[in-house]
Protein backbone atom coordinates (compact mmCIF):
# COMPACT_ATOMS: atom_id res chain seq x y z
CA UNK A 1 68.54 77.89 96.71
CA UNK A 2 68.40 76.65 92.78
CA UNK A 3 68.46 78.85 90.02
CA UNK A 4 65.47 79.31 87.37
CA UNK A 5 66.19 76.94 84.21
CA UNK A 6 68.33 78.16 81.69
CA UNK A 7 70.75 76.74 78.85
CA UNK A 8 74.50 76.30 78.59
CA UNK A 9 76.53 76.07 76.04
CA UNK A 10 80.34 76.07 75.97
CA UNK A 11 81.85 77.44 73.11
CA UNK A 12 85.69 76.86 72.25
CA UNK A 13 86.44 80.13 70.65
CA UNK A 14 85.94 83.84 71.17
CA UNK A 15 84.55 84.04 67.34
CA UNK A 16 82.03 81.18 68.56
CA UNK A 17 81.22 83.00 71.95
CA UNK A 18 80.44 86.46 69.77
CA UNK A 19 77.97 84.71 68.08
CA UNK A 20 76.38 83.13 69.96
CA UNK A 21 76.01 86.71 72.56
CA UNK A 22 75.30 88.04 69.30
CA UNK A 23 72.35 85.79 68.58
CA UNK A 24 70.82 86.06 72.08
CA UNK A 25 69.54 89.18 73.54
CA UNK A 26 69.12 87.26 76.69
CA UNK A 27 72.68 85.07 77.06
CA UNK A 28 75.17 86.27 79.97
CA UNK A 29 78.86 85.47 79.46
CA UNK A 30 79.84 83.35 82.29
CA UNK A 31 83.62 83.47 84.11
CA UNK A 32 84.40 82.56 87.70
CA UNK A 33 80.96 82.52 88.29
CA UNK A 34 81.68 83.75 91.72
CA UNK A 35 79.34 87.08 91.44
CA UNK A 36 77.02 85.75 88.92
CA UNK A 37 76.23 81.81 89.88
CA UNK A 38 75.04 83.21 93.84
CA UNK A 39 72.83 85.67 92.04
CA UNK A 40 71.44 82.84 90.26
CA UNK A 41 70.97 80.93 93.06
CA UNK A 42 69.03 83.92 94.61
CA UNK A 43 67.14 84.41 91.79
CA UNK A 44 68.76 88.26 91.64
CA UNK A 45 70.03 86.95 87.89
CA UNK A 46 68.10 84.80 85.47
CA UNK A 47 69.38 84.51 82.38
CA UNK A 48 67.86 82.09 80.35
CA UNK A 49 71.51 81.36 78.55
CA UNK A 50 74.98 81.26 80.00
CA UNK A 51 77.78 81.34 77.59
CA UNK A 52 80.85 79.52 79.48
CA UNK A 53 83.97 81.26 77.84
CA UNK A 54 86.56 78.68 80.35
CA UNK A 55 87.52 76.59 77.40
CA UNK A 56 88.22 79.73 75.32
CA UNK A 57 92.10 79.32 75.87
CA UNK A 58 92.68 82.51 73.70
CA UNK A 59 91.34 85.14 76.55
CA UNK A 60 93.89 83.50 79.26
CA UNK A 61 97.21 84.98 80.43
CA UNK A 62 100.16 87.30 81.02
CA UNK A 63 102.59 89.15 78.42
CA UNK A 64 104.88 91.97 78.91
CA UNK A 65 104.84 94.41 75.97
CA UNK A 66 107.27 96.98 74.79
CA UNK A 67 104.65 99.51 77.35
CA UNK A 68 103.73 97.32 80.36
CA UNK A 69 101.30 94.21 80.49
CA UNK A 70 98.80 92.70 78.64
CA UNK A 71 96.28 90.58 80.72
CA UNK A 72 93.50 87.92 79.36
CA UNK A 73 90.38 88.71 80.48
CA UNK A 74 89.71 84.77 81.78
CA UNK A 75 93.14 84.98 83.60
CA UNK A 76 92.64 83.82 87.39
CA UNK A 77 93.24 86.18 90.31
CA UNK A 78 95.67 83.96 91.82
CA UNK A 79 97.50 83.30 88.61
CA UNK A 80 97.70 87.11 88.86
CA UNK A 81 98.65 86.86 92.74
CA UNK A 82 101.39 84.01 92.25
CA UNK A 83 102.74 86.06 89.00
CA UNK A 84 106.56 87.01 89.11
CA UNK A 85 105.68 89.08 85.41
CA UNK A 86 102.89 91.16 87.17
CA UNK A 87 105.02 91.60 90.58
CA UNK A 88 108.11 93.14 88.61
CA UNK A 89 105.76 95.46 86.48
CA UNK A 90 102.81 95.86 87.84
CA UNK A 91 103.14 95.74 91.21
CA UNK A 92 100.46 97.48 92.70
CA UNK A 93 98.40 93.98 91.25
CA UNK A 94 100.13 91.80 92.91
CA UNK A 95 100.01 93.90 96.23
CA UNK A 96 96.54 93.62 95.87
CA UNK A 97 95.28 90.13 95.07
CA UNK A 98 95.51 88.99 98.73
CA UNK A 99 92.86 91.53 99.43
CA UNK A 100 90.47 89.86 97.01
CA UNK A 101 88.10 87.47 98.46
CA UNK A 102 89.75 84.22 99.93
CA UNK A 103 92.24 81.63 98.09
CA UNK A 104 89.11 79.52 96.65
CA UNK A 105 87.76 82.28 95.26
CA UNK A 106 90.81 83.57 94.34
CA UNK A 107 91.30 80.06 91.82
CA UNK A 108 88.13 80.72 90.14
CA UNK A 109 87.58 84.53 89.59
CA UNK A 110 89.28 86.39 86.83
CA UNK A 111 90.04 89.60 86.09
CA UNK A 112 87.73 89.82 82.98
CA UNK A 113 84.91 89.13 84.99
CA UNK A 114 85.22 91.58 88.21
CA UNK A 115 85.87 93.70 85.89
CA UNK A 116 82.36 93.51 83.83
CA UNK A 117 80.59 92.95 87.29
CA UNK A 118 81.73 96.03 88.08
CA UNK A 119 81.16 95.66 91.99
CA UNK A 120 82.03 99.67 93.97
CA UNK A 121 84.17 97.69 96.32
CA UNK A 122 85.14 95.34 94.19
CA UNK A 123 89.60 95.57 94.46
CA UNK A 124 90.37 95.57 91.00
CA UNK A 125 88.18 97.90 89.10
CA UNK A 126 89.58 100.59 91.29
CA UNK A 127 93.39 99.17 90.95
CA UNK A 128 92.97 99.42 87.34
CA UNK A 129 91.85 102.86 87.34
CA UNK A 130 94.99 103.89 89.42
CA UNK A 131 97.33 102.41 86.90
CA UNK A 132 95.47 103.91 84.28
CA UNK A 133 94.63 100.61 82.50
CA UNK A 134 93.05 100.07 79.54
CA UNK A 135 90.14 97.62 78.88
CA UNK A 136 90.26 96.12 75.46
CA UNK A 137 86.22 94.51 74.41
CA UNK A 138 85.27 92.64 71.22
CA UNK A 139 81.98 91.86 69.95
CA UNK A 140 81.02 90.14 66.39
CA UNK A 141 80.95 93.63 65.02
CA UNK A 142 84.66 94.78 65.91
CA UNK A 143 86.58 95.51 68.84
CA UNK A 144 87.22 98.92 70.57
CA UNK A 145 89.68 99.71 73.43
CA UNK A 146 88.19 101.37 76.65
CA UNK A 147 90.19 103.65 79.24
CA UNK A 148 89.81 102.02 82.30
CA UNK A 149 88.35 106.08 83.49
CA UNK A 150 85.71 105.60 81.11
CA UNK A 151 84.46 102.26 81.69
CA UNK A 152 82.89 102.05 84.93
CA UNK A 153 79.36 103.66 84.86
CA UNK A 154 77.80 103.73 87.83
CA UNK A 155 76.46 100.77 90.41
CA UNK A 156 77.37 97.60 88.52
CA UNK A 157 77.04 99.47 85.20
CA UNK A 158 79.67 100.05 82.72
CA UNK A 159 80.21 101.01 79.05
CA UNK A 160 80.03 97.33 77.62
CA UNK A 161 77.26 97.27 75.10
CA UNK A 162 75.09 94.74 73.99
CA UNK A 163 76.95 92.10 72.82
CA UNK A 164 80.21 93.06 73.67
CA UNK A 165 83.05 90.85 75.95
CA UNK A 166 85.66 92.23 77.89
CA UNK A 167 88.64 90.49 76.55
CA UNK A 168 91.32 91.60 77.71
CA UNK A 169 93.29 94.89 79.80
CA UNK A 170 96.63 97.13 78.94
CA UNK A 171 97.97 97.54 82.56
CA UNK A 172 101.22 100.19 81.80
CA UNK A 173 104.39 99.61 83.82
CA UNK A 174 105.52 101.81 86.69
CA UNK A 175 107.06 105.02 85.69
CA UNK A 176 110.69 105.97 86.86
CA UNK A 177 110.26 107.21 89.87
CA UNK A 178 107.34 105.65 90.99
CA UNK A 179 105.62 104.46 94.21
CA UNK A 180 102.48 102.40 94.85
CA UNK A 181 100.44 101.09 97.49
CA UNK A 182 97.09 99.69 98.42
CA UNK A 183 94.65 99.35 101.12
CA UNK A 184 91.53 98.36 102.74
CA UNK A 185 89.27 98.52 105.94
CA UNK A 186 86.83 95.02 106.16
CA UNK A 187 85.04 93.56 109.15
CA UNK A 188 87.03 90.13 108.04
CA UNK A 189 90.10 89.33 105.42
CA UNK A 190 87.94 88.93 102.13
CA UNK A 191 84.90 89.94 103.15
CA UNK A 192 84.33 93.24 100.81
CA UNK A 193 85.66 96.62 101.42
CA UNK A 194 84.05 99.02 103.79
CA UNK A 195 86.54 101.07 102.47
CA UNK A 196 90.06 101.00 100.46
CA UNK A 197 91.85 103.76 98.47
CA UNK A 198 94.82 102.71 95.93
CA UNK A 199 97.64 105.09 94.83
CA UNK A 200 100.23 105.58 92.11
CA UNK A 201 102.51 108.30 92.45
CA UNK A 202 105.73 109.51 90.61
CA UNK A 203 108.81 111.93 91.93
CA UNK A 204 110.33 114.41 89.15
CA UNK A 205 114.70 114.44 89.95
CA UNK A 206 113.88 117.10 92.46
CA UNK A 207 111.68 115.42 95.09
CA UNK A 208 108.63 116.68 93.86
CA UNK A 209 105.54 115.47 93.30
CA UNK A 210 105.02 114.89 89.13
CA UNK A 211 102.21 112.84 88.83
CA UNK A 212 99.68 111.09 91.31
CA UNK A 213 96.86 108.81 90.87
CA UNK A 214 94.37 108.00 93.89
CA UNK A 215 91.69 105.41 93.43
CA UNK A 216 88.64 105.00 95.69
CA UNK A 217 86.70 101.79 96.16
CA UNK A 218 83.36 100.97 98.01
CA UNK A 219 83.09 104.98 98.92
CA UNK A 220 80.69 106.00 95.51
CA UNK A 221 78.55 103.81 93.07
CA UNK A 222 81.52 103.10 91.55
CA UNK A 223 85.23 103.01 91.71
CA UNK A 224 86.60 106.24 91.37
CA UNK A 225 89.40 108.39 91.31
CA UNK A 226 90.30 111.04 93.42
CA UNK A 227 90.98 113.88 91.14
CA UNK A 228 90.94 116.94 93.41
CA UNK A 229 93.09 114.95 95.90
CA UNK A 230 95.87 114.28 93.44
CA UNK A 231 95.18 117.77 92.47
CA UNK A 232 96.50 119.03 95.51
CA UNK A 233 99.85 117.40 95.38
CA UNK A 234 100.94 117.59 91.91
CA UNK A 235 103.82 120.23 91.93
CA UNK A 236 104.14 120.36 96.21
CA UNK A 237 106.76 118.12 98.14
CA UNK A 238 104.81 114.92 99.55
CA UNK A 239 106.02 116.36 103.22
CA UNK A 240 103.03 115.01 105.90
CA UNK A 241 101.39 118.12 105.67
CA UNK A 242 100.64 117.84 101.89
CA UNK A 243 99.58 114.08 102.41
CA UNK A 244 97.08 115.08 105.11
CA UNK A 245 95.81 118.07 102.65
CA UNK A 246 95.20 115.36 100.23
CA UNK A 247 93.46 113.04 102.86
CA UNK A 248 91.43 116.06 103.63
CA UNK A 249 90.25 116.46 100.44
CA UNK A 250 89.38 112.71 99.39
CA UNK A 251 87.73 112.82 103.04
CA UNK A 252 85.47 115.59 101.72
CA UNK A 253 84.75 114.19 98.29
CA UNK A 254 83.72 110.59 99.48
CA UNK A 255 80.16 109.95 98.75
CA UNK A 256 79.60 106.43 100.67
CA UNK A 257 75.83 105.10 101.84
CA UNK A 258 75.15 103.59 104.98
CA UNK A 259 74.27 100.23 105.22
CA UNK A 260 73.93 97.33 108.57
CA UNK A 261 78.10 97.23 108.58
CA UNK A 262 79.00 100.96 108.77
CA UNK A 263 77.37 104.35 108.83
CA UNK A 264 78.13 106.81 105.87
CA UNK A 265 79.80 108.74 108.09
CA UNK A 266 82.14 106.13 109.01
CA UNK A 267 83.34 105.07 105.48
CA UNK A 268 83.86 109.20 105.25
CA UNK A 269 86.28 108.97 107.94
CA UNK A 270 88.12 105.96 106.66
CA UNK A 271 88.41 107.61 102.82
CA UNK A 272 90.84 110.03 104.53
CA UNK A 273 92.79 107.64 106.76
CA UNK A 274 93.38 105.22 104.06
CA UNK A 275 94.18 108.04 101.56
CA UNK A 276 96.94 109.20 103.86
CA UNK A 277 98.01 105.74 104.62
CA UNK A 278 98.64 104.82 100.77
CA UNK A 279 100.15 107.94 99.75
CA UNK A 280 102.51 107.75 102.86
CA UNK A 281 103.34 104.01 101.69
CA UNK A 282 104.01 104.88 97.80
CA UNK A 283 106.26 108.37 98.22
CA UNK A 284 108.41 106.02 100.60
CA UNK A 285 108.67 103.91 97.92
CA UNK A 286 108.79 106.46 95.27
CA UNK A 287 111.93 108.18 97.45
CA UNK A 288 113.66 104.70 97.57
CA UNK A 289 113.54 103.61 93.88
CA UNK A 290 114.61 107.49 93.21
């Protein structure tokens, strides 16, 4: 398969980049190119510009802040996998890169661009709704800061408007206090999610629960989080009853299709195992670091 003509250019700054998105309705930003270049090739995408941003050195890497992380939005998955920074504060990432895809994918993707693809069971749109991220875009006209709650739209949809980059992402570290964990059902390691759930959770001095963040992938149009399911733990003791309550709940408020790898039903039934699985796996590590 070959993709229908288009031009390339290859700017060297963001500023040059802006413009040139700016100037042309029709351009697409290209990153990894791992979702958009097979679309291409299918002829599901054709753009009749790509705008390379992989010389724009500016959108590339990993700082800790006085709050957390910053992230560039052309930084590779597996820089973000091999990463003692984002292990030691954000480790809920780094627990999850090995879910994402397979190591030659891994080189080429970045975070920037799963992010704007904005693929329902797609890892790290939902991990960045767990931590509560917060998705910083530019365009020639200014730049505004997204919460990672309010970006994601609907299927592959999101609050970028015309013009606009993503160009970078706030992750915040870890509370005191706090567990994570992260899972995933798949036919094969890296093929996509039939499933997954992610979970941040925090302990107050007294064992219970303060704060608790559940994120769904590849169960709705779009990564979610599980609001009612945190609901039902905030203020309770995470004892196995209240994590199968919770499980219950997320079970209930799944919203998956079918498709030729599982039934609707199916994914239902895995929201609440995996729920119960993560939770289980970040109040053990909550209770430890406590």
């Amino acid at each position: 398969m070959k993709p229908a003509p288009f031009a390339y250019l290859r700017p060297g700054t963001l500023d040059d980049a802006l413009a040139i998105l700016d100037e042309h309705d029709e351009a697409r930003p290209l990153a990894g190119g791992q979702s958009l270049v097979p679309a291409m090739n299918f002829r599901l995408a054709q753009p009749s510009m790509l705008v390379d941003l992989n010389r724009i050195r500016e959108l590339t890497g990993v700082e800790a802040t006085s709050g957390g992380l910053t992230i560039g939005a052309m930084t590779r998955h597996r820089e973000l996998e091999l990463s003692a920074l984002v292990a030691r504060v954000a480790p809920l990432v780094a627990e999850t890169m090995p879910f994402v895809a397979h190591p030659p994918i891994r080189t080429r993707g970045t975070l920037g661009g799963s992010l704007a693809h904005a693929d329902p069971a797609a890892e790290l749109p939902a991990v960045m709704l767990a931590l509560d991220a917060a998705i910083h875009v530019r365009s020639r006209a200014g730049e505004r800061t997204i919460p990672a709650a309010e970006f994601f739209l609907g299927l592959y949809a999101t609050a970028l408007e015309a013009g606009e980059l993503v160009v970078g992402v706030s992750v915040p570290a870890m509370p005191p206090g706090a567990g994570w964990a992260f899972e995933e059902v798949a036919r094969r390691h890296g093929d996509y999610a039939l499933a997954g759930a992610a979970a941040v959770v925090a302990l107050d001095a007294s064992g219970f629960v303060k704060t608790a963040r559940i994120a769904l992938l590849s169960l709705h149009d779009r990564p979610v989080l599980a609001l009612e399911s945190a609901r039902t733990l905030v203020g309770e003791r995470p004892t196995p009853d209240a994590l199968a309550a919770a499980a219950t709940v997320a079970n209930q408020d799944a919203d998956p299709s079918s498709d030729i790898h599982a039934s609707r039903d199916y994914r239902r039934h895995l929201a609440g195992v995996l729920v119960r699985r993560v939770l289980t796996r970040a109040f053990a590590r909550a209770s430890a670091i406590g």
